[in-house]
PDB file of N, CA and C in Angstrom:
ATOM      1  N   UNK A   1      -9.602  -2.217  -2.556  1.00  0.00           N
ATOM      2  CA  UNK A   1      -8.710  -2.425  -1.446  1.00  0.00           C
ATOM      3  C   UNK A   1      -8.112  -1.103  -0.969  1.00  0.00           C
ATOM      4  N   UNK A   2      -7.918  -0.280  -1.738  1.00  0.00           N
ATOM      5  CA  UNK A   2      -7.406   1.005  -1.827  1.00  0.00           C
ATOM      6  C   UNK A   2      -8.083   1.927  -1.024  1.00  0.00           C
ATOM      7  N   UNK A   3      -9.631   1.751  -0.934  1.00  0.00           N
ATOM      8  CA  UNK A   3     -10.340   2.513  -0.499  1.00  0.00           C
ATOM      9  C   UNK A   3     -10.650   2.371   0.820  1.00  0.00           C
ATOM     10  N   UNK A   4     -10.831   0.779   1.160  1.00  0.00           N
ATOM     11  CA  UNK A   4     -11.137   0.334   2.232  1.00  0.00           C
ATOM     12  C   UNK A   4      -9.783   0.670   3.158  1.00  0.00           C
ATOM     13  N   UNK A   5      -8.031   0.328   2.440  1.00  0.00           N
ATOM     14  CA  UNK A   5      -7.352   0.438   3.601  1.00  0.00           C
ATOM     15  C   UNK A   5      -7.637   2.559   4.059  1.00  0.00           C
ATOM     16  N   UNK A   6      -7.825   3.088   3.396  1.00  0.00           N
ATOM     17  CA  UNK A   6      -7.952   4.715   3.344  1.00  0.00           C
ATOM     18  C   UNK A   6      -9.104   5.205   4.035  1.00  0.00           C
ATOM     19  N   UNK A   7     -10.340   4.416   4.069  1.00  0.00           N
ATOM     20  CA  UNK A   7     -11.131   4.602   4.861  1.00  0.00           C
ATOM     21  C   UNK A   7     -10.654   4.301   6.174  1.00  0.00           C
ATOM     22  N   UNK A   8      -9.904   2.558   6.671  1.00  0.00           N
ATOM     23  CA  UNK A   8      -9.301   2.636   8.147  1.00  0.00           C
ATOM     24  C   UNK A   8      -8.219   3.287   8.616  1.00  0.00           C
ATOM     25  N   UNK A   9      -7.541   3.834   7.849  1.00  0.00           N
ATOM     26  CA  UNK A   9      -6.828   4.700   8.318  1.00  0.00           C
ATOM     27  C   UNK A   9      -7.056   5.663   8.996  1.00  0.00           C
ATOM     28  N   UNK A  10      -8.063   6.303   8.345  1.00  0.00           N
ATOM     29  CA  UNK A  10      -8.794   7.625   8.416  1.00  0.00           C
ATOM     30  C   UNK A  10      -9.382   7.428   9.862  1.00  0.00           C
ATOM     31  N   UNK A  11     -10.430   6.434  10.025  1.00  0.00           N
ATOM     32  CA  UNK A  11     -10.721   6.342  11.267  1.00  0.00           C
ATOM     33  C   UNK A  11      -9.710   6.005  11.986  1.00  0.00           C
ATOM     34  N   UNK A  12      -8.557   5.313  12.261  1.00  0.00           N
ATOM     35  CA  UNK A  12      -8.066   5.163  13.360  1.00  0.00           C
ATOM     36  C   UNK A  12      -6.657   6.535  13.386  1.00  0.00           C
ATOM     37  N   UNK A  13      -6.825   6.875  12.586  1.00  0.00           N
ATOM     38  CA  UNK A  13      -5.546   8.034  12.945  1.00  0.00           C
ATOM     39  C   UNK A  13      -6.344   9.290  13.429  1.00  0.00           C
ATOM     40  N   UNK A  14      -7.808   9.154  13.493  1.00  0.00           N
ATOM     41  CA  UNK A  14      -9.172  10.210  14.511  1.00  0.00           C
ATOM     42  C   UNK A  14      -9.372   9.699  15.643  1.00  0.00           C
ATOM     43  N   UNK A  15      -9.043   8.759  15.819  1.00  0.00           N
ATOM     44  CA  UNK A  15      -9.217   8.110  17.241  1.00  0.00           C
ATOM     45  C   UNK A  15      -8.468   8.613  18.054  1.00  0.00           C
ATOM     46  N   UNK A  16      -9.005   9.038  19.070  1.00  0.00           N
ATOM     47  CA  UNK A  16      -7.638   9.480  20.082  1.00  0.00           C
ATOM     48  C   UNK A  16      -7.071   8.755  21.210  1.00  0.00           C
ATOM     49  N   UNK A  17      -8.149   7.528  21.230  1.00  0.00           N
ATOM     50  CA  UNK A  17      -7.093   6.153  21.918  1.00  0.00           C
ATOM     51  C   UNK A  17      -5.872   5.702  21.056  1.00  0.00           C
ATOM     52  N   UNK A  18      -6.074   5.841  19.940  1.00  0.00           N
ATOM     53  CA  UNK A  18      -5.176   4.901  18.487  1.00  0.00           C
ATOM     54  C   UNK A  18      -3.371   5.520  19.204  1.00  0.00           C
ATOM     55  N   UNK A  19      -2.166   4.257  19.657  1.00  0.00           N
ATOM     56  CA  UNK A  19      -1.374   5.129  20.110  1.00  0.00           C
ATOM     57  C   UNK A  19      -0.167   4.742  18.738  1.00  0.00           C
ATOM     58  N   UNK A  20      -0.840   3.311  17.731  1.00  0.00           N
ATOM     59  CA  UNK A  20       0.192   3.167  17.173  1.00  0.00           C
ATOM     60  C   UNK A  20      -1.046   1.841  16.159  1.00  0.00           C
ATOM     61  N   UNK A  21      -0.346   2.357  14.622  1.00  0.00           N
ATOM     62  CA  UNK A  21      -1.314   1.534  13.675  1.00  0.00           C
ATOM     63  C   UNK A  21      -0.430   0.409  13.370  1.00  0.00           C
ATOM     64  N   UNK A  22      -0.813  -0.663  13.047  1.00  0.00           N
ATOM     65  CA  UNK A  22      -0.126  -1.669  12.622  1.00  0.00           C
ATOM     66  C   UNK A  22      -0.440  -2.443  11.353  1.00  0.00           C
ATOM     67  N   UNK A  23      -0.145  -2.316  10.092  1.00  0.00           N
ATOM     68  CA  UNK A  23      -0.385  -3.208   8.312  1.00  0.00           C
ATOM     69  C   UNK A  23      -0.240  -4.227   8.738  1.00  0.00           C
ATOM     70  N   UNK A  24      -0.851  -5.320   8.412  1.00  0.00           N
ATOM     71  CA  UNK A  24      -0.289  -6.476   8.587  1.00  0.00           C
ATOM     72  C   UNK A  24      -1.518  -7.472   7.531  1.00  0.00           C
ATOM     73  N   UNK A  25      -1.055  -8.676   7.209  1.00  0.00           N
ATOM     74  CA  UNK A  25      -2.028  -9.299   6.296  1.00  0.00           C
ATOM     75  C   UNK A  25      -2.180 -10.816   6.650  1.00  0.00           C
ATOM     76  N   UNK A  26      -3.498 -11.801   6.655  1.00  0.00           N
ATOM     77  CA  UNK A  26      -3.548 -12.465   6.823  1.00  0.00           C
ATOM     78  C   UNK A  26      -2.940 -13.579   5.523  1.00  0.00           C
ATOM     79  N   UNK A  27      -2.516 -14.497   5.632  1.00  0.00           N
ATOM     80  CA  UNK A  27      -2.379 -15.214   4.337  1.00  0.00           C
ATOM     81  C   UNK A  27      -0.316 -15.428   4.215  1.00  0.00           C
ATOM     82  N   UNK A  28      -0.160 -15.736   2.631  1.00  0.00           N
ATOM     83  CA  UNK A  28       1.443 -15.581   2.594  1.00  0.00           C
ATOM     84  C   UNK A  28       1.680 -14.257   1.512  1.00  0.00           C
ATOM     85  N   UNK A  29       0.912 -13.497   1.509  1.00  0.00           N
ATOM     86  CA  UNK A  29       0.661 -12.411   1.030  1.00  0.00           C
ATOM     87  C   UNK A  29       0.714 -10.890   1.433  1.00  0.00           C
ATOM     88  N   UNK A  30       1.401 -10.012   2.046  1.00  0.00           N
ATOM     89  CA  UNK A  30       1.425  -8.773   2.417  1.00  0.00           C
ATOM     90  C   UNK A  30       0.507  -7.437   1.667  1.00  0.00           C
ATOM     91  N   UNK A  31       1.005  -7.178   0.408  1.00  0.00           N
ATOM     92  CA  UNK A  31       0.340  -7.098  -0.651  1.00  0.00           C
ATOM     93  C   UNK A  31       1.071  -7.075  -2.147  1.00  0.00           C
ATOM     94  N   UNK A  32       0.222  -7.583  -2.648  1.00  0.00           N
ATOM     95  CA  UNK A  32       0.254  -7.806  -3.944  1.00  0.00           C
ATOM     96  C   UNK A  32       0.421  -6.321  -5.225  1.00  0.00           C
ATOM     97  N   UNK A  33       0.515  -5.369  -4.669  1.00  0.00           N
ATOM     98  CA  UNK A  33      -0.034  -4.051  -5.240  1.00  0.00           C
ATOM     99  C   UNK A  33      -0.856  -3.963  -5.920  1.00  0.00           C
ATOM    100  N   UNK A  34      -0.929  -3.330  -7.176  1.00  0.00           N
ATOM    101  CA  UNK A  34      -2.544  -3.455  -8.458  1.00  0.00           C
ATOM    102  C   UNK A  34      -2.166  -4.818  -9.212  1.00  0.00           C
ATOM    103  N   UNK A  35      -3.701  -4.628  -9.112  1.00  0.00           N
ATOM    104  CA  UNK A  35      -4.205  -5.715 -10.026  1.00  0.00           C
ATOM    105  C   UNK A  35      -4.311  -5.350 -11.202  1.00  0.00           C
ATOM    106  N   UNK A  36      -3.161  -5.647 -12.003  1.00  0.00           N
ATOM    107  CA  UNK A  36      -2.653  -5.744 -13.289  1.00  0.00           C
ATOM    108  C   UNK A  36      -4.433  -5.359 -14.435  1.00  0.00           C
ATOM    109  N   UNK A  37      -4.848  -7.028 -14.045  1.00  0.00           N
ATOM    110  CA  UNK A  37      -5.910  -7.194 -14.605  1.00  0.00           C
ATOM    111  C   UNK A  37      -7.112  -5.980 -14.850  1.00  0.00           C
ATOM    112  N   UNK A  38      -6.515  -5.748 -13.711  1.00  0.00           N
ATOM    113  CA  UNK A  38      -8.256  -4.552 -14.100  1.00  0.00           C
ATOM    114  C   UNK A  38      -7.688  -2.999 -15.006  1.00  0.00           C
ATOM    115  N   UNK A  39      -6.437  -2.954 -14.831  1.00  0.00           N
ATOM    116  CA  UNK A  39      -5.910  -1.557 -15.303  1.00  0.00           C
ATOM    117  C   UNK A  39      -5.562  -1.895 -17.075  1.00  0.00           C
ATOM    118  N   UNK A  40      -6.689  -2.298 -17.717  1.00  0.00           N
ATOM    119  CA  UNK A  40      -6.499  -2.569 -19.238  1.00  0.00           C
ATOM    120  C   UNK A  40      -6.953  -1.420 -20.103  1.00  0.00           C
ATOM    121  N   UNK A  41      -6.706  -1.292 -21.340  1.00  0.00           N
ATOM    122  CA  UNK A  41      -7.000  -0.125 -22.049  1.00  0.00           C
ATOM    123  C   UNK A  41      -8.436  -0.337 -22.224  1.00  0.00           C
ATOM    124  N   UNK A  42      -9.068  -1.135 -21.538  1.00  0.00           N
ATOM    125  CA  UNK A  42     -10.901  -1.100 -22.040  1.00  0.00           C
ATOM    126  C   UNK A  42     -11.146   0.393 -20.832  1.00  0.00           C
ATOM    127  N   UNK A  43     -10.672   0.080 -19.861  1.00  0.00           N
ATOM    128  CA  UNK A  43     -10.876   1.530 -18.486  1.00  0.00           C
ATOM    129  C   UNK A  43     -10.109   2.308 -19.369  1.00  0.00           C
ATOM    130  N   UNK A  44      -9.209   2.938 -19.396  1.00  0.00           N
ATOM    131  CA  UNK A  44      -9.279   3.789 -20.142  1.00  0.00           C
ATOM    132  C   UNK A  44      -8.076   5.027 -19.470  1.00  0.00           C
ATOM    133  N   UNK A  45      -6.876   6.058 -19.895  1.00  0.00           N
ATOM    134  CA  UNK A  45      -6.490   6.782 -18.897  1.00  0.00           C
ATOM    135  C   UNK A  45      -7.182   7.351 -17.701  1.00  0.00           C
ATOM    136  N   UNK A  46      -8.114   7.771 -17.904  1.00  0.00           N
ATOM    137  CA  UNK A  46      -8.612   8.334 -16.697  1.00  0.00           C
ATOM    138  C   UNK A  46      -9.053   7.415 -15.360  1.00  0.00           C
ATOM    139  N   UNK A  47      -8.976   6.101 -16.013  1.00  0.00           N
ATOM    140  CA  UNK A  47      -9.286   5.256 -14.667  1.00  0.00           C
ATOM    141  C   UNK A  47      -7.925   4.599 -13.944  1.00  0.00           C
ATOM    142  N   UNK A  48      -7.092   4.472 -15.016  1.00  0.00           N
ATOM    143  CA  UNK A  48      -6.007   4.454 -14.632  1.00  0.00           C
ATOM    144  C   UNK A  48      -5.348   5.728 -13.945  1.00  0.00           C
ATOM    145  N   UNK A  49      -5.351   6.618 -14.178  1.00  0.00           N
ATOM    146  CA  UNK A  49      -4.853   8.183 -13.637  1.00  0.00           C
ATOM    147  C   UNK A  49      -5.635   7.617 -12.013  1.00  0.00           C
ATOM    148  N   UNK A  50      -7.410   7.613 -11.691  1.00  0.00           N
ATOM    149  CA  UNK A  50      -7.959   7.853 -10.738  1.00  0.00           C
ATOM    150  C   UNK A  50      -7.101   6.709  -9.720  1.00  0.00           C
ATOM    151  N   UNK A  51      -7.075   5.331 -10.055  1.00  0.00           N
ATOM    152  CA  UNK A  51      -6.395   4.279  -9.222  1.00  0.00           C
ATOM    153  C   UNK A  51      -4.357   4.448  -8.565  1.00  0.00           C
ATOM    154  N   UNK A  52      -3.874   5.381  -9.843  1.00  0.00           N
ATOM    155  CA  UNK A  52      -2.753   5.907  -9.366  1.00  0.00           C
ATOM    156  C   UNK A  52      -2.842   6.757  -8.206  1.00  0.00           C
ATOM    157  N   UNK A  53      -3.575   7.798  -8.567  1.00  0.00           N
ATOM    158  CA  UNK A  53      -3.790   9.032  -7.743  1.00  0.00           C
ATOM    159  C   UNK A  53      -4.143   8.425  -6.221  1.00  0.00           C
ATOM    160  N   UNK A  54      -5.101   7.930  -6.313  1.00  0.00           N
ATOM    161  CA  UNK A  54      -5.702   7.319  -5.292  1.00  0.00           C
ATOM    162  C   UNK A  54      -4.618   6.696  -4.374  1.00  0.00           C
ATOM    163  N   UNK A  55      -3.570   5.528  -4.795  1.00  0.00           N
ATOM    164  CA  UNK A  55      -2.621   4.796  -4.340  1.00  0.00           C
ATOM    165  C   UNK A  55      -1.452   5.942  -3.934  1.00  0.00           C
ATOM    166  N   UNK A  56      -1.219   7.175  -4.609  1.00  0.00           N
ATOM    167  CA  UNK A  56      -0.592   8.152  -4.237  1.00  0.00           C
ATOM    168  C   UNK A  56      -0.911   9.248  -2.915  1.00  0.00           C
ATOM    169  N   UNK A  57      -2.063   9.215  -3.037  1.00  0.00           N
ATOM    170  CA  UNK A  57      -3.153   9.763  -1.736  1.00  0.00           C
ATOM    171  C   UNK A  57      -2.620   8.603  -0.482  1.00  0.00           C
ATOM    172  N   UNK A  58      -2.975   7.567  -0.731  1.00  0.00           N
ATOM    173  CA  UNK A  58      -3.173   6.644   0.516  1.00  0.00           C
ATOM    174  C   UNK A  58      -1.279   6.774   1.324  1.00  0.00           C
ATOM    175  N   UNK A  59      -0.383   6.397   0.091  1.00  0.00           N
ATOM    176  CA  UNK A  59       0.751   6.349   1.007  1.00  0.00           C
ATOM    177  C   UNK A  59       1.088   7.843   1.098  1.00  0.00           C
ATOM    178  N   UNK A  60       0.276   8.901   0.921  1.00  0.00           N
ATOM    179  CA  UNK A  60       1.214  10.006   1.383  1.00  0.00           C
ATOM    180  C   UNK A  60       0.052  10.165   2.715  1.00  0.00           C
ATOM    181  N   UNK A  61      -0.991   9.794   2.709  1.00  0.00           N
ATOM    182  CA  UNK A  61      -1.592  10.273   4.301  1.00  0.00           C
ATOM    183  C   UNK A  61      -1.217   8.776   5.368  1.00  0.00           C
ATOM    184  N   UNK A  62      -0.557   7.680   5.059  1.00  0.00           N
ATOM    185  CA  UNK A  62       0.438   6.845   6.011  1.00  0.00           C
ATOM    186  C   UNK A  62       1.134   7.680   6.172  1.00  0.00           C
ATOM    187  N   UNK A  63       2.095   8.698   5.286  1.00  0.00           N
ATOM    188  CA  UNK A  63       3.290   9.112   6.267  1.00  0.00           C
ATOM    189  C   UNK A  63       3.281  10.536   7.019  1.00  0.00           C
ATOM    190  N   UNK A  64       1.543  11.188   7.065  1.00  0.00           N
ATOM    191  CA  UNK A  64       1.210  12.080   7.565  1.00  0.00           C
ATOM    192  C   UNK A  64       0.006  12.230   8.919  1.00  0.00           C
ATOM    193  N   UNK A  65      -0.525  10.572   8.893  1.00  0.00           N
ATOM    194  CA  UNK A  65      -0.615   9.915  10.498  1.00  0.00           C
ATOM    195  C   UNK A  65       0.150  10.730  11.514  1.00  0.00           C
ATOM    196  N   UNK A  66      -0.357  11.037  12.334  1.00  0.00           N
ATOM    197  CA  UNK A  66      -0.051  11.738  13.700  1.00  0.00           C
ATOM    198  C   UNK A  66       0.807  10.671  14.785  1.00  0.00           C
ATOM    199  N   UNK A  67       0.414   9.338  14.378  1.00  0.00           N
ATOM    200  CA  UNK A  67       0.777   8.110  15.703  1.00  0.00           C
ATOM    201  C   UNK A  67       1.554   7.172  14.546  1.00  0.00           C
ATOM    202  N   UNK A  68       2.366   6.255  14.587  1.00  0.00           N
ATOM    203  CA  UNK A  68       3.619   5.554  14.132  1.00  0.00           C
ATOM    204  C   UNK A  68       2.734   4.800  13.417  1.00  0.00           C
ATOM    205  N   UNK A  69       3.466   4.754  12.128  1.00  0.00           N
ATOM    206  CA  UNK A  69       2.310   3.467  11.065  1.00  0.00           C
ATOM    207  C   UNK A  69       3.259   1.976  11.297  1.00  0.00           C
ATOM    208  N   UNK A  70       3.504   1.070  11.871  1.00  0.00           N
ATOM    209  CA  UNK A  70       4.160   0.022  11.219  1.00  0.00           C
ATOM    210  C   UNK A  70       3.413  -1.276  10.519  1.00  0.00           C
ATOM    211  N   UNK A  71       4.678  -1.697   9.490  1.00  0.00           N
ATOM    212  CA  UNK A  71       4.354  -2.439   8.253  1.00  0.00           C
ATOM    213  C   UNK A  71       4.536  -3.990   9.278  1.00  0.00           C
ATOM    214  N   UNK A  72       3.737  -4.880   9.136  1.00  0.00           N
ATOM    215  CA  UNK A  72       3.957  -6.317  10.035  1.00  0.00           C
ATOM    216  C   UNK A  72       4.236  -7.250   8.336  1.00  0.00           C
ATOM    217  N   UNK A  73       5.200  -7.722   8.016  1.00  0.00           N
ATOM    218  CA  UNK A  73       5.614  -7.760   6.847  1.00  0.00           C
ATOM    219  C   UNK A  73       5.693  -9.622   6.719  1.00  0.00           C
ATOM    220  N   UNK A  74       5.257 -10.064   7.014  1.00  0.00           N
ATOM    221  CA  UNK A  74       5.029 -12.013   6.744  1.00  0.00           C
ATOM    222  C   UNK A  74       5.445 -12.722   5.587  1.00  0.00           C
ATOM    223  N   UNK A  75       4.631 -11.862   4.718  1.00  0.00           N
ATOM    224  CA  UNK A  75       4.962 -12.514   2.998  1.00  0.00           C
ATOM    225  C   UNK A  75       5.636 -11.889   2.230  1.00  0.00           C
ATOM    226  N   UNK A  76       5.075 -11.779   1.063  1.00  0.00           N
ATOM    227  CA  UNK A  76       5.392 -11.101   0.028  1.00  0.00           C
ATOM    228  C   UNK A  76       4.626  -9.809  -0.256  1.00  0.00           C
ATOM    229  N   UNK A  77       5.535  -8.997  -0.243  1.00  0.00           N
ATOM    230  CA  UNK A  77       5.257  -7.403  -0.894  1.00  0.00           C
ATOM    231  C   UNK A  77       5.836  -7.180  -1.982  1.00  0.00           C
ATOM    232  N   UNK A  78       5.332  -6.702  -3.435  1.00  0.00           N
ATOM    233  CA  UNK A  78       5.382  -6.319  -4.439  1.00  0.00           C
ATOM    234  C   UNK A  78       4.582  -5.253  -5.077  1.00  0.00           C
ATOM    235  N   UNK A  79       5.729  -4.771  -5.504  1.00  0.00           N
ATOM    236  CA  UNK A  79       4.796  -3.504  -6.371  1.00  0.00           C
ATOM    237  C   UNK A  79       4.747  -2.005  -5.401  1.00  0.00           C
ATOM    238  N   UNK A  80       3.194  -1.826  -5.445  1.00  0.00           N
ATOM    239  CA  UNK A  80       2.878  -0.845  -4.766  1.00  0.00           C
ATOM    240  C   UNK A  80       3.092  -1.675  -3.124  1.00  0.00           C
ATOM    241  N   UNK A  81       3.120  -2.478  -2.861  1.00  0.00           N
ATOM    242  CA  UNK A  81       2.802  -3.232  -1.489  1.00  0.00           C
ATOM    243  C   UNK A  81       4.317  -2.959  -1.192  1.00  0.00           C
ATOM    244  N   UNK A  82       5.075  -3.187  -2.102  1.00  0.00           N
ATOM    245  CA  UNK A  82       6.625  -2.267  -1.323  1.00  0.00           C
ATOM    246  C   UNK A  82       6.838  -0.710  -0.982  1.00  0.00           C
ATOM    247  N   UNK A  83       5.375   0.011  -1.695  1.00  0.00           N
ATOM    248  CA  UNK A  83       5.514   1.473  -1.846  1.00  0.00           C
ATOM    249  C   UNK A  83       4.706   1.243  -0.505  1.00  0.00           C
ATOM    250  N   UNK A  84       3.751   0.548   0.015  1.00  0.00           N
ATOM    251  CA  UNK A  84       3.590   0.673   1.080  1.00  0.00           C
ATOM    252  C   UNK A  84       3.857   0.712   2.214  1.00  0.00           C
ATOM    253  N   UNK A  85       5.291  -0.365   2.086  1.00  0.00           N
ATOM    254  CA  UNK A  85       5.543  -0.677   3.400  1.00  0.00           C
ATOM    255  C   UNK A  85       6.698   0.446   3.769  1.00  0.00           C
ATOM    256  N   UNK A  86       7.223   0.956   2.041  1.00  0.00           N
ATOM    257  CA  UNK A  86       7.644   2.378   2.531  1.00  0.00           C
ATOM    258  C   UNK A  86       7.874   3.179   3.031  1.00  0.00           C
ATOM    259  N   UNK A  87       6.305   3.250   2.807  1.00  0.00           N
ATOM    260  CA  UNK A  87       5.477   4.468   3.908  1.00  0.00           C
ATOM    261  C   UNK A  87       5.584   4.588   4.790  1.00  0.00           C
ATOM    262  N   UNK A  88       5.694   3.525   5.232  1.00  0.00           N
ATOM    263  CA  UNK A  88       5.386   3.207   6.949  1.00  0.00           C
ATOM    264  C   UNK A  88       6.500   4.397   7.641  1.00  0.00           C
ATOM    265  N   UNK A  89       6.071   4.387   8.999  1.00  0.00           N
ATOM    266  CA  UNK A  89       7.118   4.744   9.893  1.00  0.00           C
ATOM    267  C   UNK A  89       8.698   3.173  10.080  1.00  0.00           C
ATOM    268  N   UNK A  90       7.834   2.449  10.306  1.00  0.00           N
ATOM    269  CA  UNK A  90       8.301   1.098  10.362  1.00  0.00           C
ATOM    270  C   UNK A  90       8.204   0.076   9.666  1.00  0.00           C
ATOM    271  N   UNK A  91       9.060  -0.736   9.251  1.00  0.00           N
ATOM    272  CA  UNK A  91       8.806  -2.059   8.895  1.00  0.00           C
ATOM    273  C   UNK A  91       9.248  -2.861   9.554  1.00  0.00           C
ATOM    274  N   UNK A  92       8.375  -4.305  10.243  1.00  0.00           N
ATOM    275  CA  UNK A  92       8.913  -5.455  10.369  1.00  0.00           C
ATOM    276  C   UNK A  92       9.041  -6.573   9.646  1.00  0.00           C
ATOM    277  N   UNK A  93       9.665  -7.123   9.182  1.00  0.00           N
ATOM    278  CA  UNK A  93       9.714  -8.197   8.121  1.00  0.00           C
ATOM    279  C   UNK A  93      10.234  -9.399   8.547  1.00  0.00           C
ATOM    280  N   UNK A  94       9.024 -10.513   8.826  1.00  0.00           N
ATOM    281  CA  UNK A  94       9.744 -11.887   9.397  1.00  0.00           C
ATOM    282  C   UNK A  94      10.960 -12.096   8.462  1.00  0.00           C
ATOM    283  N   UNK A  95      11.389 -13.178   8.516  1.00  0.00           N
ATOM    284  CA  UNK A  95      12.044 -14.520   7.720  1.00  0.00           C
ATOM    285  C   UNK A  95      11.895 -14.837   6.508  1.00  0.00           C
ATOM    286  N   UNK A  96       9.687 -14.873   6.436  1.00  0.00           N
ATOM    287  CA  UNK A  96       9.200 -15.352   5.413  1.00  0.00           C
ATOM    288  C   UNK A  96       8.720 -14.219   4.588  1.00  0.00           C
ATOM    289  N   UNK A  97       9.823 -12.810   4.764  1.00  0.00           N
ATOM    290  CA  UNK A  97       8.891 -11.953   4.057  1.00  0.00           C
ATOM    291  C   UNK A  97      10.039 -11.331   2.819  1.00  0.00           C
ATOM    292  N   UNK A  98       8.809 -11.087   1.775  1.00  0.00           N
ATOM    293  CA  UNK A  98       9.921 -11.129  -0.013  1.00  0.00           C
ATOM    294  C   UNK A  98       9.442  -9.903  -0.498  1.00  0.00           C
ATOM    295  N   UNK A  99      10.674  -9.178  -1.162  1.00  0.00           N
ATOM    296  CA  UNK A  99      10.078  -7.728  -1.798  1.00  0.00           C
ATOM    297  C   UNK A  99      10.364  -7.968  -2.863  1.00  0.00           C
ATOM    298  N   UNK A 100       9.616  -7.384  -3.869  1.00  0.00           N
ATOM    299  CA  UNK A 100      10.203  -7.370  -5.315  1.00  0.00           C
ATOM    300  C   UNK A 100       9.562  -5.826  -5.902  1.00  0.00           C
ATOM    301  N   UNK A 101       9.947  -5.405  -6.494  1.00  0.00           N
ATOM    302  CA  UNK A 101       9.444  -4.241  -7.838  1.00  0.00           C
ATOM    303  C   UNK A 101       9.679  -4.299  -9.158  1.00  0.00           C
ATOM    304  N   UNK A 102       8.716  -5.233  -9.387  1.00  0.00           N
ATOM    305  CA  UNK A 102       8.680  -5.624 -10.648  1.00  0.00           C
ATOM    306  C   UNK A 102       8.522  -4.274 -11.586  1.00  0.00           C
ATOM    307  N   UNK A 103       7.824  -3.375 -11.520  1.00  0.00           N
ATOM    308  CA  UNK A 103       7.294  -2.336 -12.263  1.00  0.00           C
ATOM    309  C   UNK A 103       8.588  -1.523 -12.501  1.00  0.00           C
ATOM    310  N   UNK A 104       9.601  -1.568 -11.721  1.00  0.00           N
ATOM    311  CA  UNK A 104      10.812  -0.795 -12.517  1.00  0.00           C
ATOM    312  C   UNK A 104      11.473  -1.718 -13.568  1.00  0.00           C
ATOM    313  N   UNK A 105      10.929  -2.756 -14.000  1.00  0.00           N
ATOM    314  CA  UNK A 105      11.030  -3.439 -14.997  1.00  0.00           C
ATOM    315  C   UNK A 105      10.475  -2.949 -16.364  1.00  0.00           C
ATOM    316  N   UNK A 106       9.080  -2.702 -15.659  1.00  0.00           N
ATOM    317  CA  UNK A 106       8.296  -2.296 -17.141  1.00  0.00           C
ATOM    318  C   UNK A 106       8.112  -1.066 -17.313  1.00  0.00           C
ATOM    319  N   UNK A 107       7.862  -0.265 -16.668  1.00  0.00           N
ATOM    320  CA  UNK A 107       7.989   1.314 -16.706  1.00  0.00           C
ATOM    321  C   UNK A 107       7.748   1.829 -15.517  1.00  0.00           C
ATOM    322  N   UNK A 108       8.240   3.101 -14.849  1.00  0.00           N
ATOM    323  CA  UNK A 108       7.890   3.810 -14.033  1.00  0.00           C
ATOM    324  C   UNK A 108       6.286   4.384 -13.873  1.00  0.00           C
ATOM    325  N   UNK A 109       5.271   4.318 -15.531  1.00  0.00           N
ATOM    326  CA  UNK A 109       3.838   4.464 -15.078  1.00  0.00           C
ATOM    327  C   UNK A 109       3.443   3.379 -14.304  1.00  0.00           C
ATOM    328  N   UNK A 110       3.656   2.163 -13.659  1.00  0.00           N
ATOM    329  CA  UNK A 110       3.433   1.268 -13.290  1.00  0.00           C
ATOM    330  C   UNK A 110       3.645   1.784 -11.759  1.00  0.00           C
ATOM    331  N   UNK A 111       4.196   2.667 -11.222  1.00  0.00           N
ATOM    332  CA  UNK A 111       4.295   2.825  -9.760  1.00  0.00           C
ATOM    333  C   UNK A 111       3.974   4.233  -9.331  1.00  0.00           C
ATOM    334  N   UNK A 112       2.996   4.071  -8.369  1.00  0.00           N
ATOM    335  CA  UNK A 112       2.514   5.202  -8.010  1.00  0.00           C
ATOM    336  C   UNK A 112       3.339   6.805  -7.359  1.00  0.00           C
TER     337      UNK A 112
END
């Protein structure tokens, strides 16, 4: 997911029609941040290091976009999905939309 939102970024912040990006997610879901599941000690630090890094890359080139990033905020954001909406230049957040950061619960390696 990481890669794919970093790949559209990339293209639309090269576009020189692009006057303004907009996050937004289909579902009651904004994002979920990492998937717990896959970051187990069978991968190993270094895959964990690469998926941090990576999530650290993505929201620092949102807030180095040339044209306004805004967050369209519906559901629930947690985790990194709050480090995302962060990022943004903007956030909009309906009614139906919930933040949590769970990871300052369990440790600060938990957030990018």
């Amino acid at each position: 997911m990481l890669e794919s939102l970093s790949n559209a970024l990339e293209k639309e912040s090269k576009d020189k029609e692009t006057r303004v990006i907009i996050l937004a997610a289909e579902g009651p879901v904004f994002s979920s941040g990492h998937n717990l599941k896959e970051l187990t000690d069978t991968q190993g630090q270094e895959y964990h290091t690469k998926v941090f890094n990576k999530c650290c890359e993505v929201m620092t080139f949102i807030q180095d976009v040339p044209v306004p990033v805004i967050a369209e905020v519906k559901g629930l954001a947690t985790a990194a999905g709050c480090q995302l909406v962060a990022s943004c230049d903007i956030a909009v957040a309906a009614d139906t939309a919930q933040f949590a950061t769970p990871g300052c619960r369990m440790s600060s390696d938990f957030m990018c």
